[in-house]
PDB file of N, CA and C in Angstrom:
ATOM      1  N   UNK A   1     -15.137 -60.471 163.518  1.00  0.00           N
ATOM      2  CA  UNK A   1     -14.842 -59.127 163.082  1.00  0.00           C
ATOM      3  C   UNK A   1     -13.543 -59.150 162.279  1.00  0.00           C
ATOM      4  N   UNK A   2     -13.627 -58.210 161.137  1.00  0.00           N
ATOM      5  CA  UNK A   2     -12.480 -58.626 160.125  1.00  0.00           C
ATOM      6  C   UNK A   2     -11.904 -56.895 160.585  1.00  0.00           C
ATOM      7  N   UNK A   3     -10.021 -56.724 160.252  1.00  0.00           N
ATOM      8  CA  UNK A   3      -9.624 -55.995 160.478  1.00  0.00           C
ATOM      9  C   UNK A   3      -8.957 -55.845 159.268  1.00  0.00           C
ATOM     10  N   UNK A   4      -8.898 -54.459 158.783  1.00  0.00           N
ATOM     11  CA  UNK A   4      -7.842 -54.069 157.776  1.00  0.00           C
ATOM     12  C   UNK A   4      -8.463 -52.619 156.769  1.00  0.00           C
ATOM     13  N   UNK A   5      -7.489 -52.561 155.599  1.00  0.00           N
ATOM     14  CA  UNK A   5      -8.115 -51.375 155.132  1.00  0.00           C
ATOM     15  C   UNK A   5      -9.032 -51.728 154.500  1.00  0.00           C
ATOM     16  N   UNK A   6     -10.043 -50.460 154.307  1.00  0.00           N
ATOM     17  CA  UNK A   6     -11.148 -50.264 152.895  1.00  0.00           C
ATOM     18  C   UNK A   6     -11.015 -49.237 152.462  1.00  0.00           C
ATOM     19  N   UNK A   7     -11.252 -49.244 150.673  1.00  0.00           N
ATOM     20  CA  UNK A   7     -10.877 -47.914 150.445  1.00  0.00           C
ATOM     21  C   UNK A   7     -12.009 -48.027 149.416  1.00  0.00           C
ATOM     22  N   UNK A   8     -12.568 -46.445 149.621  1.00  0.00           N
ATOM     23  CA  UNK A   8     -13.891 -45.933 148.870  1.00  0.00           C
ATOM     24  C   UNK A   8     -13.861 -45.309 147.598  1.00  0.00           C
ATOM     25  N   UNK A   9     -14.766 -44.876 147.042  1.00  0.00           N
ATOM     26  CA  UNK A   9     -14.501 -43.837 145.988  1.00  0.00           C
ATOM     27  C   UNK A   9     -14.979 -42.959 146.820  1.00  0.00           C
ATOM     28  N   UNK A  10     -14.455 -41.710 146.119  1.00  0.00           N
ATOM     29  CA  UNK A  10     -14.719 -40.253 146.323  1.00  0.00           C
ATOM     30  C   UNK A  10     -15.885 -39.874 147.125  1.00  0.00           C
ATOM     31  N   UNK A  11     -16.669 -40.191 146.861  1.00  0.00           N
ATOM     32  CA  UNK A  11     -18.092 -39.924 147.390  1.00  0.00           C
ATOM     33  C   UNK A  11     -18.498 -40.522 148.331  1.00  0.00           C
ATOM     34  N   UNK A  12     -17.679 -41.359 148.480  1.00  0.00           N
ATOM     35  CA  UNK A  12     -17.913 -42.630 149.713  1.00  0.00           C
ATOM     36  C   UNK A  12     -19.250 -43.441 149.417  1.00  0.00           C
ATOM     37  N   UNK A  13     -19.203 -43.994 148.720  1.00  0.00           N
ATOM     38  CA  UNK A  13     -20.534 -44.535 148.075  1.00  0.00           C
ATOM     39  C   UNK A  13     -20.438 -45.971 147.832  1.00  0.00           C
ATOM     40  N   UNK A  14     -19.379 -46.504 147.157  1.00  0.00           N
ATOM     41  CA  UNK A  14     -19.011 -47.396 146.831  1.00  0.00           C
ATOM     42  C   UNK A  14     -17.524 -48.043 147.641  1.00  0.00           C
ATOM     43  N   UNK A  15     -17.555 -49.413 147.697  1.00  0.00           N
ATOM     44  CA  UNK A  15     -16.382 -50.175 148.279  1.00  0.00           C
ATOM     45  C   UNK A  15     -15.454 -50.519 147.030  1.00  0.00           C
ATOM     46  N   UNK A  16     -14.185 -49.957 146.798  1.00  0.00           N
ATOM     47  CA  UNK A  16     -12.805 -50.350 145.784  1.00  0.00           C
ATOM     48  C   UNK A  16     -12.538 -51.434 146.389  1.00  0.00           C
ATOM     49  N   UNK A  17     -11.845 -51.499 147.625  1.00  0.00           N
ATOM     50  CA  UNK A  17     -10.764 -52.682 147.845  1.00  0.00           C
ATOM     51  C   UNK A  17     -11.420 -52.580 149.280  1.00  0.00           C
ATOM     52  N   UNK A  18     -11.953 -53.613 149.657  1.00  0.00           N
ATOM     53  CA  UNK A  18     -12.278 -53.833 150.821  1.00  0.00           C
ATOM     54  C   UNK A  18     -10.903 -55.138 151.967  1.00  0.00           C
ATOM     55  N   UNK A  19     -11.498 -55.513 153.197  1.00  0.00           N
ATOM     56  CA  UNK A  19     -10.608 -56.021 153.634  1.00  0.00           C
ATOM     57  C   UNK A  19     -10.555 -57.871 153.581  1.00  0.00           C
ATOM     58  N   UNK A  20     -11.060 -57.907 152.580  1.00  0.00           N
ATOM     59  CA  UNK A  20     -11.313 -59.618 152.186  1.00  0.00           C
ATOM     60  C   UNK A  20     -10.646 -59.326 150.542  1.00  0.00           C
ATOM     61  N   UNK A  21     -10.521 -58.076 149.925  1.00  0.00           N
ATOM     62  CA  UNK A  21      -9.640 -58.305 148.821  1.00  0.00           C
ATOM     63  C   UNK A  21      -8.484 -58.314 148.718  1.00  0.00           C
ATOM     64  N   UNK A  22      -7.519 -59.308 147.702  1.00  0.00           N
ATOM     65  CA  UNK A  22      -6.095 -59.315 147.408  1.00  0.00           C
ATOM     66  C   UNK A  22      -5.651 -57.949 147.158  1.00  0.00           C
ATOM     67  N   UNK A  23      -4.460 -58.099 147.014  1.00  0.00           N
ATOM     68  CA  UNK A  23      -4.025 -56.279 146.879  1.00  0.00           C
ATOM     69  C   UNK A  23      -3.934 -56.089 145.158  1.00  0.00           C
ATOM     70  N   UNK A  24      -3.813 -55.195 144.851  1.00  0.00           N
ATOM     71  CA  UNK A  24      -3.401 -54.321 143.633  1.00  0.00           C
ATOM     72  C   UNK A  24      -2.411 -55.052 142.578  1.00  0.00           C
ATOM     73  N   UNK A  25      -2.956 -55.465 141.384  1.00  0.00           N
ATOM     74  CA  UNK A  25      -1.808 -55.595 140.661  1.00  0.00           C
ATOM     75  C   UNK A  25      -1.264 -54.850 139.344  1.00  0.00           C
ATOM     76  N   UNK A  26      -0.232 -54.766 139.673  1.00  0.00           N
ATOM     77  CA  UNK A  26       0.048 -53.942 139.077  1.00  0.00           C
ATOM     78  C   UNK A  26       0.470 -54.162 137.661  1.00  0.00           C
ATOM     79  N   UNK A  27      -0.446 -53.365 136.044  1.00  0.00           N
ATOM     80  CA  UNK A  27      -0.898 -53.505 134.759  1.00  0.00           C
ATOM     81  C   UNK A  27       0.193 -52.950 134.004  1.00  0.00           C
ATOM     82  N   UNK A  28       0.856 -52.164 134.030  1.00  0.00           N
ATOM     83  CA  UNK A  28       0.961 -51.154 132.996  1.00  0.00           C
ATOM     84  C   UNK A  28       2.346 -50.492 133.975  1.00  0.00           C
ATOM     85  N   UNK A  29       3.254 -49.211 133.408  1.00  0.00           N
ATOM     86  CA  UNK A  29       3.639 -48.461 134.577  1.00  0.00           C
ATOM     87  C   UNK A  29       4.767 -47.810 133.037  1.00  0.00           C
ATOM     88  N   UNK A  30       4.927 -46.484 132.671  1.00  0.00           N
ATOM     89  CA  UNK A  30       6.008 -45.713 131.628  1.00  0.00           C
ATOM     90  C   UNK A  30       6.167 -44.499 132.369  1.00  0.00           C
ATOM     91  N   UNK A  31       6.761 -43.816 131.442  1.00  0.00           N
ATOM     92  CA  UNK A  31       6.987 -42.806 131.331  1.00  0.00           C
ATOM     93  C   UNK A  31       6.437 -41.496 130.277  1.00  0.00           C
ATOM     94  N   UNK A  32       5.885 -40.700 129.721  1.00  0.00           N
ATOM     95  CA  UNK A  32       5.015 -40.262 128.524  1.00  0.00           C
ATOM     96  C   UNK A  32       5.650 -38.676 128.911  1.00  0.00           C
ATOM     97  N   UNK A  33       5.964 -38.332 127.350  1.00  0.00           N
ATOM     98  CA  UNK A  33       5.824 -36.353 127.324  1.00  0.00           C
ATOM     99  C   UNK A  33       4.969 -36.318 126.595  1.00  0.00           C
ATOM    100  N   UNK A  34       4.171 -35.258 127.236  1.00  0.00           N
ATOM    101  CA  UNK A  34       2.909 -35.021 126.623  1.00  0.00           C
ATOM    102  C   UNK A  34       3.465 -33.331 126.400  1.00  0.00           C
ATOM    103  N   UNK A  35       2.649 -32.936 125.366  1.00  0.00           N
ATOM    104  CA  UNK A  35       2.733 -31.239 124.764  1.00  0.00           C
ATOM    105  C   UNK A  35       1.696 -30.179 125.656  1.00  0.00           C
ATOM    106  N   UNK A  36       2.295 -29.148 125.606  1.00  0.00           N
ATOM    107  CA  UNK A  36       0.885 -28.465 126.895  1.00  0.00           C
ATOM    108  C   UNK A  36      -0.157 -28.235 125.839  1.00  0.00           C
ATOM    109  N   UNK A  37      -1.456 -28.349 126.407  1.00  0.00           N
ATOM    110  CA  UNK A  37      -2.613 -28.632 125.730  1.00  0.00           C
ATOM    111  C   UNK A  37      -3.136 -29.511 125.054  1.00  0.00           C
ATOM    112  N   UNK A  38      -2.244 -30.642 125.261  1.00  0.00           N
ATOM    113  CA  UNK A  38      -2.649 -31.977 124.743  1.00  0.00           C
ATOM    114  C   UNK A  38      -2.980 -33.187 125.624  1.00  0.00           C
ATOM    115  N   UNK A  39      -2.583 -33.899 124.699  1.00  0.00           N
ATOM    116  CA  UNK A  39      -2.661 -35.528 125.494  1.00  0.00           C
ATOM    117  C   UNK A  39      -2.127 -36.612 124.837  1.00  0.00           C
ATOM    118  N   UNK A  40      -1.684 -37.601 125.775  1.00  0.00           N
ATOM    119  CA  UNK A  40      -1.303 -39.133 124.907  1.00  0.00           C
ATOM    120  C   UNK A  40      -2.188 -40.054 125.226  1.00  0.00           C
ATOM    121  N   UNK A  41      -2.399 -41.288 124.178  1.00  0.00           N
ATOM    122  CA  UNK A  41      -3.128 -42.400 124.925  1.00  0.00           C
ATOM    123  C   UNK A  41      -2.178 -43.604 124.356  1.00  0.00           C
ATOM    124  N   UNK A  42      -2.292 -44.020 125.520  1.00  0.00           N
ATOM    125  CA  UNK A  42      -1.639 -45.246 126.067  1.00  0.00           C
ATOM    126  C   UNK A  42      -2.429 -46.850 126.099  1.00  0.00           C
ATOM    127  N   UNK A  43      -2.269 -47.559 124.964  1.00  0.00           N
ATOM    128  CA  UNK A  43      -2.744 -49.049 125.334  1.00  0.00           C
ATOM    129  C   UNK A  43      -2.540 -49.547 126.050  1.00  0.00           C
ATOM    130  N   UNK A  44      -3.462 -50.184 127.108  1.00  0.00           N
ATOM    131  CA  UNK A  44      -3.614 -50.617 128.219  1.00  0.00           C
ATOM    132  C   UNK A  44      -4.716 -51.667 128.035  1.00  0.00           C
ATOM    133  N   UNK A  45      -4.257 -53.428 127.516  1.00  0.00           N
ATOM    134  CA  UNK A  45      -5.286 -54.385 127.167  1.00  0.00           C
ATOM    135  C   UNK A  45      -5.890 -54.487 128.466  1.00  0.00           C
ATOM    136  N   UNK A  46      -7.114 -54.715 127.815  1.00  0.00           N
ATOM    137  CA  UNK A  46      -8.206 -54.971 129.282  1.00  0.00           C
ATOM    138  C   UNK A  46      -8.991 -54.238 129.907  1.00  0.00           C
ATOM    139  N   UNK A  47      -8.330 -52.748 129.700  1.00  0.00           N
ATOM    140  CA  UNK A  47      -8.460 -51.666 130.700  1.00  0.00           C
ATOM    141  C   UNK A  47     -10.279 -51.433 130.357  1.00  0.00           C
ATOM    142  N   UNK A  48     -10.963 -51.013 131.432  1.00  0.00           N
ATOM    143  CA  UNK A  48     -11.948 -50.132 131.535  1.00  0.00           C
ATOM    144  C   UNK A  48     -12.528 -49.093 131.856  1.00  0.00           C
ATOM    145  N   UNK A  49     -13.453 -48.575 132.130  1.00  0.00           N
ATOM    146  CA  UNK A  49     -13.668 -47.101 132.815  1.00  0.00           C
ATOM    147  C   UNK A  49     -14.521 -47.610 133.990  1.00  0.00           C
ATOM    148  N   UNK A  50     -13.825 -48.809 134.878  1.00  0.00           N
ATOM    149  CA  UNK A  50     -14.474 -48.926 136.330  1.00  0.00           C
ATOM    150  C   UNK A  50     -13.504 -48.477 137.729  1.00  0.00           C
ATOM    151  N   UNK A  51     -14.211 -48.797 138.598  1.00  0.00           N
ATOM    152  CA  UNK A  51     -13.398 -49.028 139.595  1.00  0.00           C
ATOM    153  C   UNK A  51     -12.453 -50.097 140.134  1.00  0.00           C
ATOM    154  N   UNK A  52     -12.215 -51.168 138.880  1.00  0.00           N
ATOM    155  CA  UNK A  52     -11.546 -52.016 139.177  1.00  0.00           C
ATOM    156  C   UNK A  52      -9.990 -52.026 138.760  1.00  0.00           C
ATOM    157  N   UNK A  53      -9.973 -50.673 137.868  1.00  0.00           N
ATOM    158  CA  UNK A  53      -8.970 -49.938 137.334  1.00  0.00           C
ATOM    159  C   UNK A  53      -8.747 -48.894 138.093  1.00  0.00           C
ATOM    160  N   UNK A  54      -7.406 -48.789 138.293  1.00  0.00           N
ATOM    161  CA  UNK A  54      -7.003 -47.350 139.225  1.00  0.00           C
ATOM    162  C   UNK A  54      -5.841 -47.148 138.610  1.00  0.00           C
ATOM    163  N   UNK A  55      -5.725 -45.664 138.369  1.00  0.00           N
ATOM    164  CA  UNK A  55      -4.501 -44.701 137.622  1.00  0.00           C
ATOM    165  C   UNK A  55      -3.523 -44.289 138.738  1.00  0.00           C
ATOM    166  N   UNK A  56      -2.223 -44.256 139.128  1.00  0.00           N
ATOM    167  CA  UNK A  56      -1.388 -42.674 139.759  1.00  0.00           C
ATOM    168  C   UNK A  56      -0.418 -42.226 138.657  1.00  0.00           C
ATOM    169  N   UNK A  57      -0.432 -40.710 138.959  1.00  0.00           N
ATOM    170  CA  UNK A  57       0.262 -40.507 138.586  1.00  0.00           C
ATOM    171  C   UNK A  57       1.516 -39.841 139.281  1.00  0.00           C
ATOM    172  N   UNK A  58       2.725 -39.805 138.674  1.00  0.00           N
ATOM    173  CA  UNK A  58       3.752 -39.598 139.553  1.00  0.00           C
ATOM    174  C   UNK A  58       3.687 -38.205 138.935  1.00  0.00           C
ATOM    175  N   UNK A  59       2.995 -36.999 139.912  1.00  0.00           N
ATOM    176  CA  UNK A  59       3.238 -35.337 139.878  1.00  0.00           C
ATOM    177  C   UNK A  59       4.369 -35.099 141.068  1.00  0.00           C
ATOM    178  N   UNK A  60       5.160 -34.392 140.571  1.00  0.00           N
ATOM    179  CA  UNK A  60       6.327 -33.639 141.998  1.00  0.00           C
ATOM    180  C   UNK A  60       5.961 -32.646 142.683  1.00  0.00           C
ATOM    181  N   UNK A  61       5.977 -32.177 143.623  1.00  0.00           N
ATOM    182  CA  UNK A  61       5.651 -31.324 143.978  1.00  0.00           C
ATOM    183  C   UNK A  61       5.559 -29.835 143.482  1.00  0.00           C
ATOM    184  N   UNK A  62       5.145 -29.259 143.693  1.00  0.00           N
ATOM    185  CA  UNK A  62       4.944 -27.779 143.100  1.00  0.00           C
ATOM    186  C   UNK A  62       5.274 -27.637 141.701  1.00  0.00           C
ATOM    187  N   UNK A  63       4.671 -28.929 141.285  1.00  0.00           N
ATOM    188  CA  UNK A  63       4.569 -28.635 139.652  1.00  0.00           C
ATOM    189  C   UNK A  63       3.177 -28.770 138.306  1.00  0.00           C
ATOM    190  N   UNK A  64       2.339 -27.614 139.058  1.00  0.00           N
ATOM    191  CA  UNK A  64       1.334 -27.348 138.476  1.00  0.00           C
ATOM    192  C   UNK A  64       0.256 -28.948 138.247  1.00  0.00           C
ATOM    193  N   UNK A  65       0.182 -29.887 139.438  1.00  0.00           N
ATOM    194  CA  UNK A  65      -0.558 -30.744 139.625  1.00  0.00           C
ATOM    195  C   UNK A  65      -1.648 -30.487 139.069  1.00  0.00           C
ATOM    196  N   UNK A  66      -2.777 -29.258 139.435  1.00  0.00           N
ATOM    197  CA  UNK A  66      -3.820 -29.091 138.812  1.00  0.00           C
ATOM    198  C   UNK A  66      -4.036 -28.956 137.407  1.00  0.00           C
ATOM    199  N   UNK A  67      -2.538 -29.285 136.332  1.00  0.00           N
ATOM    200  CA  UNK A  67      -2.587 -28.912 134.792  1.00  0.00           C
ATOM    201  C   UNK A  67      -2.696 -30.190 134.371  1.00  0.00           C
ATOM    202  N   UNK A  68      -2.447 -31.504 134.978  1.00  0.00           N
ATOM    203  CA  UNK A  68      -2.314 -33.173 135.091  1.00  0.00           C
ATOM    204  C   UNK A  68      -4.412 -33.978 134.695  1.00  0.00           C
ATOM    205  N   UNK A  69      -4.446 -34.272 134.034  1.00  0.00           N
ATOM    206  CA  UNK A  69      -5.506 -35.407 133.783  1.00  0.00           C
ATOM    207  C   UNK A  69      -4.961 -36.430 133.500  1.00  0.00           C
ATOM    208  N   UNK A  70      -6.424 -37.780 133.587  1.00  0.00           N
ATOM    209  CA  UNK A  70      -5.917 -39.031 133.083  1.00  0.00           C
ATOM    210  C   UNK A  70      -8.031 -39.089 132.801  1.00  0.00           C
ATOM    211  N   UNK A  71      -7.858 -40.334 131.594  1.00  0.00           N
ATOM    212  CA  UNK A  71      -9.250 -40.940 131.408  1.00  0.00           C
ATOM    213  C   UNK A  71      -9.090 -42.134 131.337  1.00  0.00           C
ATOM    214  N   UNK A  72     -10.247 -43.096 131.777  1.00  0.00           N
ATOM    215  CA  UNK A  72      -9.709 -44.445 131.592  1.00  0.00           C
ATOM    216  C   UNK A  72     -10.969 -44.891 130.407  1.00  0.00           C
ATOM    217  N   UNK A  73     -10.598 -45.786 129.110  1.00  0.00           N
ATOM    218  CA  UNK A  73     -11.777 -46.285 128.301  1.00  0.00           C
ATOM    219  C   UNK A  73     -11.091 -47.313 128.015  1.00  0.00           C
ATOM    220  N   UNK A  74     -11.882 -48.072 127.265  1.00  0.00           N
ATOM    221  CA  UNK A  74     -11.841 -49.719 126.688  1.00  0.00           C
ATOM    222  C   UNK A  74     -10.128 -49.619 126.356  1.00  0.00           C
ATOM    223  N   UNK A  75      -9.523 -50.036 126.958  1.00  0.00           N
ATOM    224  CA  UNK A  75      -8.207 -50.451 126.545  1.00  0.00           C
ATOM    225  C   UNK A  75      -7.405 -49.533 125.920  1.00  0.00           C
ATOM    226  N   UNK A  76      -7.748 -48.225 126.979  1.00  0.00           N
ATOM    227  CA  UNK A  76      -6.806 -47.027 126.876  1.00  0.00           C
ATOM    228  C   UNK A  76      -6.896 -46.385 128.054  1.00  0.00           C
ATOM    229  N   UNK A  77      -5.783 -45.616 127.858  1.00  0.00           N
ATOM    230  CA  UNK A  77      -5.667 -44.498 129.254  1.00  0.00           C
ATOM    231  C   UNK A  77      -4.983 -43.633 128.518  1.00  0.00           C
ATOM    232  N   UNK A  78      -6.034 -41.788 128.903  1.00  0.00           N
ATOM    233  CA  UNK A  78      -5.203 -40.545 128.169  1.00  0.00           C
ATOM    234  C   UNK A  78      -4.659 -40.222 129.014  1.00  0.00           C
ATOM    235  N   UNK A  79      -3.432 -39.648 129.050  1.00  0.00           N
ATOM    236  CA  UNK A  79      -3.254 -38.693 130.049  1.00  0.00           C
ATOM    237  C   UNK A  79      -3.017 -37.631 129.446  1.00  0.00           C
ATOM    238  N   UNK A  80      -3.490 -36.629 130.122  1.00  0.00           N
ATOM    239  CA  UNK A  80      -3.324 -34.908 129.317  1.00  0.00           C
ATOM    240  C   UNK A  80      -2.825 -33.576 130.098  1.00  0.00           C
ATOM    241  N   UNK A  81      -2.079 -32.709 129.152  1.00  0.00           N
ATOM    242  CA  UNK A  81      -1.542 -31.859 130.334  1.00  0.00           C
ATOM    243  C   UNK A  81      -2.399 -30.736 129.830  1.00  0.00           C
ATOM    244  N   UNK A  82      -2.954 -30.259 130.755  1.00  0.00           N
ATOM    245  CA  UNK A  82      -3.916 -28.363 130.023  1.00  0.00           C
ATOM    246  C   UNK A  82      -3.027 -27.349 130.744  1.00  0.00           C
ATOM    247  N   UNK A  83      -2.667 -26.485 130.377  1.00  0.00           N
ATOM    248  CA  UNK A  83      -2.084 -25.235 130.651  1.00  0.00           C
ATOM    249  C   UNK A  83      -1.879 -24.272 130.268  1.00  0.00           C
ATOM    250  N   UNK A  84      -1.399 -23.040 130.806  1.00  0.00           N
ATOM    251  CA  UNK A  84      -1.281 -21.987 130.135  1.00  0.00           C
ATOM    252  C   UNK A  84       0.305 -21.250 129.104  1.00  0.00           C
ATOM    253  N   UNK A  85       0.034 -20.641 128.221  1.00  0.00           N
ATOM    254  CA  UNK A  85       1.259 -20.474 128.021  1.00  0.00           C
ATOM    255  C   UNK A  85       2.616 -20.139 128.544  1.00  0.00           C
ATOM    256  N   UNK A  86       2.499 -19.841 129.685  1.00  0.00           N
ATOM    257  CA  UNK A  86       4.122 -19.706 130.475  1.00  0.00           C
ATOM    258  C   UNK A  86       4.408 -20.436 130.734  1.00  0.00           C
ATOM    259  N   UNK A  87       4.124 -21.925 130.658  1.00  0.00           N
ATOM    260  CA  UNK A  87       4.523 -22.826 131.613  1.00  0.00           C
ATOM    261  C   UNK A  87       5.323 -23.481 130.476  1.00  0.00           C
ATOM    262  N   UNK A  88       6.377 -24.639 130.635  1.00  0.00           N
ATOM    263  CA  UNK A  88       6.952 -25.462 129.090  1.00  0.00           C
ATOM    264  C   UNK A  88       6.136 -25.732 128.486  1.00  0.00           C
ATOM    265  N   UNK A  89       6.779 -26.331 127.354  1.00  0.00           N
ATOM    266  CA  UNK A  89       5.839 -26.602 125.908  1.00  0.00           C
ATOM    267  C   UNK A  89       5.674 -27.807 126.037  1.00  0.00           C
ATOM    268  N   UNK A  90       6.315 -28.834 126.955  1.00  0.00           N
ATOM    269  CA  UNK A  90       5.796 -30.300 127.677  1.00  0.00           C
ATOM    270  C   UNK A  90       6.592 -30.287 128.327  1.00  0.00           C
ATOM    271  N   UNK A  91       6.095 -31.743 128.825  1.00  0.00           N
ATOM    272  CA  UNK A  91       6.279 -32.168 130.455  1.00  0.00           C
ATOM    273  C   UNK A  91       6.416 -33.580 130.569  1.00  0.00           C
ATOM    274  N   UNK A  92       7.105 -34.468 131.110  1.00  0.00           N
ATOM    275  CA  UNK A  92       7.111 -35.958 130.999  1.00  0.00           C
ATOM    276  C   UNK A  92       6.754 -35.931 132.540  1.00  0.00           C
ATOM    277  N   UNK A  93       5.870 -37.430 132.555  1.00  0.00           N
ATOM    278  CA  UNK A  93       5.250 -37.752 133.795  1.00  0.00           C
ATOM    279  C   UNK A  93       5.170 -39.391 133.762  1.00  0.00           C
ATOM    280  N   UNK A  94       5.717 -40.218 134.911  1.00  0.00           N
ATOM    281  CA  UNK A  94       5.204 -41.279 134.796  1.00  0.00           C
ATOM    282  C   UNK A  94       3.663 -41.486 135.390  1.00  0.00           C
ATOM    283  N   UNK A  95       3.483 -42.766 135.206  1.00  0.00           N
ATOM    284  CA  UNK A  95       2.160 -43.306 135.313  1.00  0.00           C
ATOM    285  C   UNK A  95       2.371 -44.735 135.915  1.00  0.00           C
ATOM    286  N   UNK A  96       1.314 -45.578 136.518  1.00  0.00           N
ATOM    287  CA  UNK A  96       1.157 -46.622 137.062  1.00  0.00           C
ATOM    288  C   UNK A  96      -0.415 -47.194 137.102  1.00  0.00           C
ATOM    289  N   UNK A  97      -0.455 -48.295 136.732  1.00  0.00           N
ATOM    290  CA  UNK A  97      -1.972 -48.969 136.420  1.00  0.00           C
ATOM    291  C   UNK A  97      -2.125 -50.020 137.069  1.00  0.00           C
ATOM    292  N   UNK A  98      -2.772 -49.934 138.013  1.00  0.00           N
ATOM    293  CA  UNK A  98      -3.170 -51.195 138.999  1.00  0.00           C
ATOM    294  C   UNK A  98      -4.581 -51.464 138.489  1.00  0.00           C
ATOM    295  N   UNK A  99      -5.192 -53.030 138.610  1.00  0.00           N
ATOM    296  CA  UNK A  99      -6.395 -53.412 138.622  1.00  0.00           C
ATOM    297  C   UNK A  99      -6.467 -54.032 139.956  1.00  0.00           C
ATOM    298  N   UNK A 100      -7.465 -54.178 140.884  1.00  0.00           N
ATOM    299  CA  UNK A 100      -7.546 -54.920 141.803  1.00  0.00           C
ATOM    300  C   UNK A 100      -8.636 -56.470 141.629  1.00  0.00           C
TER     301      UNK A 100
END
């Protein structure tokens, strides 16, 4: 019997990092201001749109988290802020790119 973490996707459907895999290494990691209603993309060689790629982003607390996206494609990552007009006209956020 093997002991340790596993971690799923969302749906619980699929195994990310089970307990026979190495840990996370870590790809990529800035800082980006993005404009409200936009987005930046960020080269990231290698990158894909699997689960072998994982995004965080560094949101602070009570600061409109739900206005925060990210996409992952062939050797990019967007991140985008959507919001409404009261809020600033941008926002800087870091980011961090692990592949496992």
């Amino acid at each position: 019997m093997a002991y340790g973490l596993e971690v799923f996707n969302a749906a619980g459907t699929k195994k990310i990092v089970g307990n026979t895999d190495r840990l996370l290494r870590l790809v990529a990691h800035g800082t980006v201001t993005v404009n409200r209603n936009s987005y930046v993309d960020i080269a990231i060689s290698g990158m894909e749109n699997d689960d072998s790629w994982t995004v965080g982003l560094n949101i602070a607390l009570f600061s409109f988290f739900q206005n925060w996206y990210y996409t992952k494609s062939t050797n990019n990552l967007r991140i985008g802020y959507s919001t409404s007009a009261s809020t600033p006209a941008s926002r800087s956020i870091s980011y961090y790119v692990f592949r496992s």
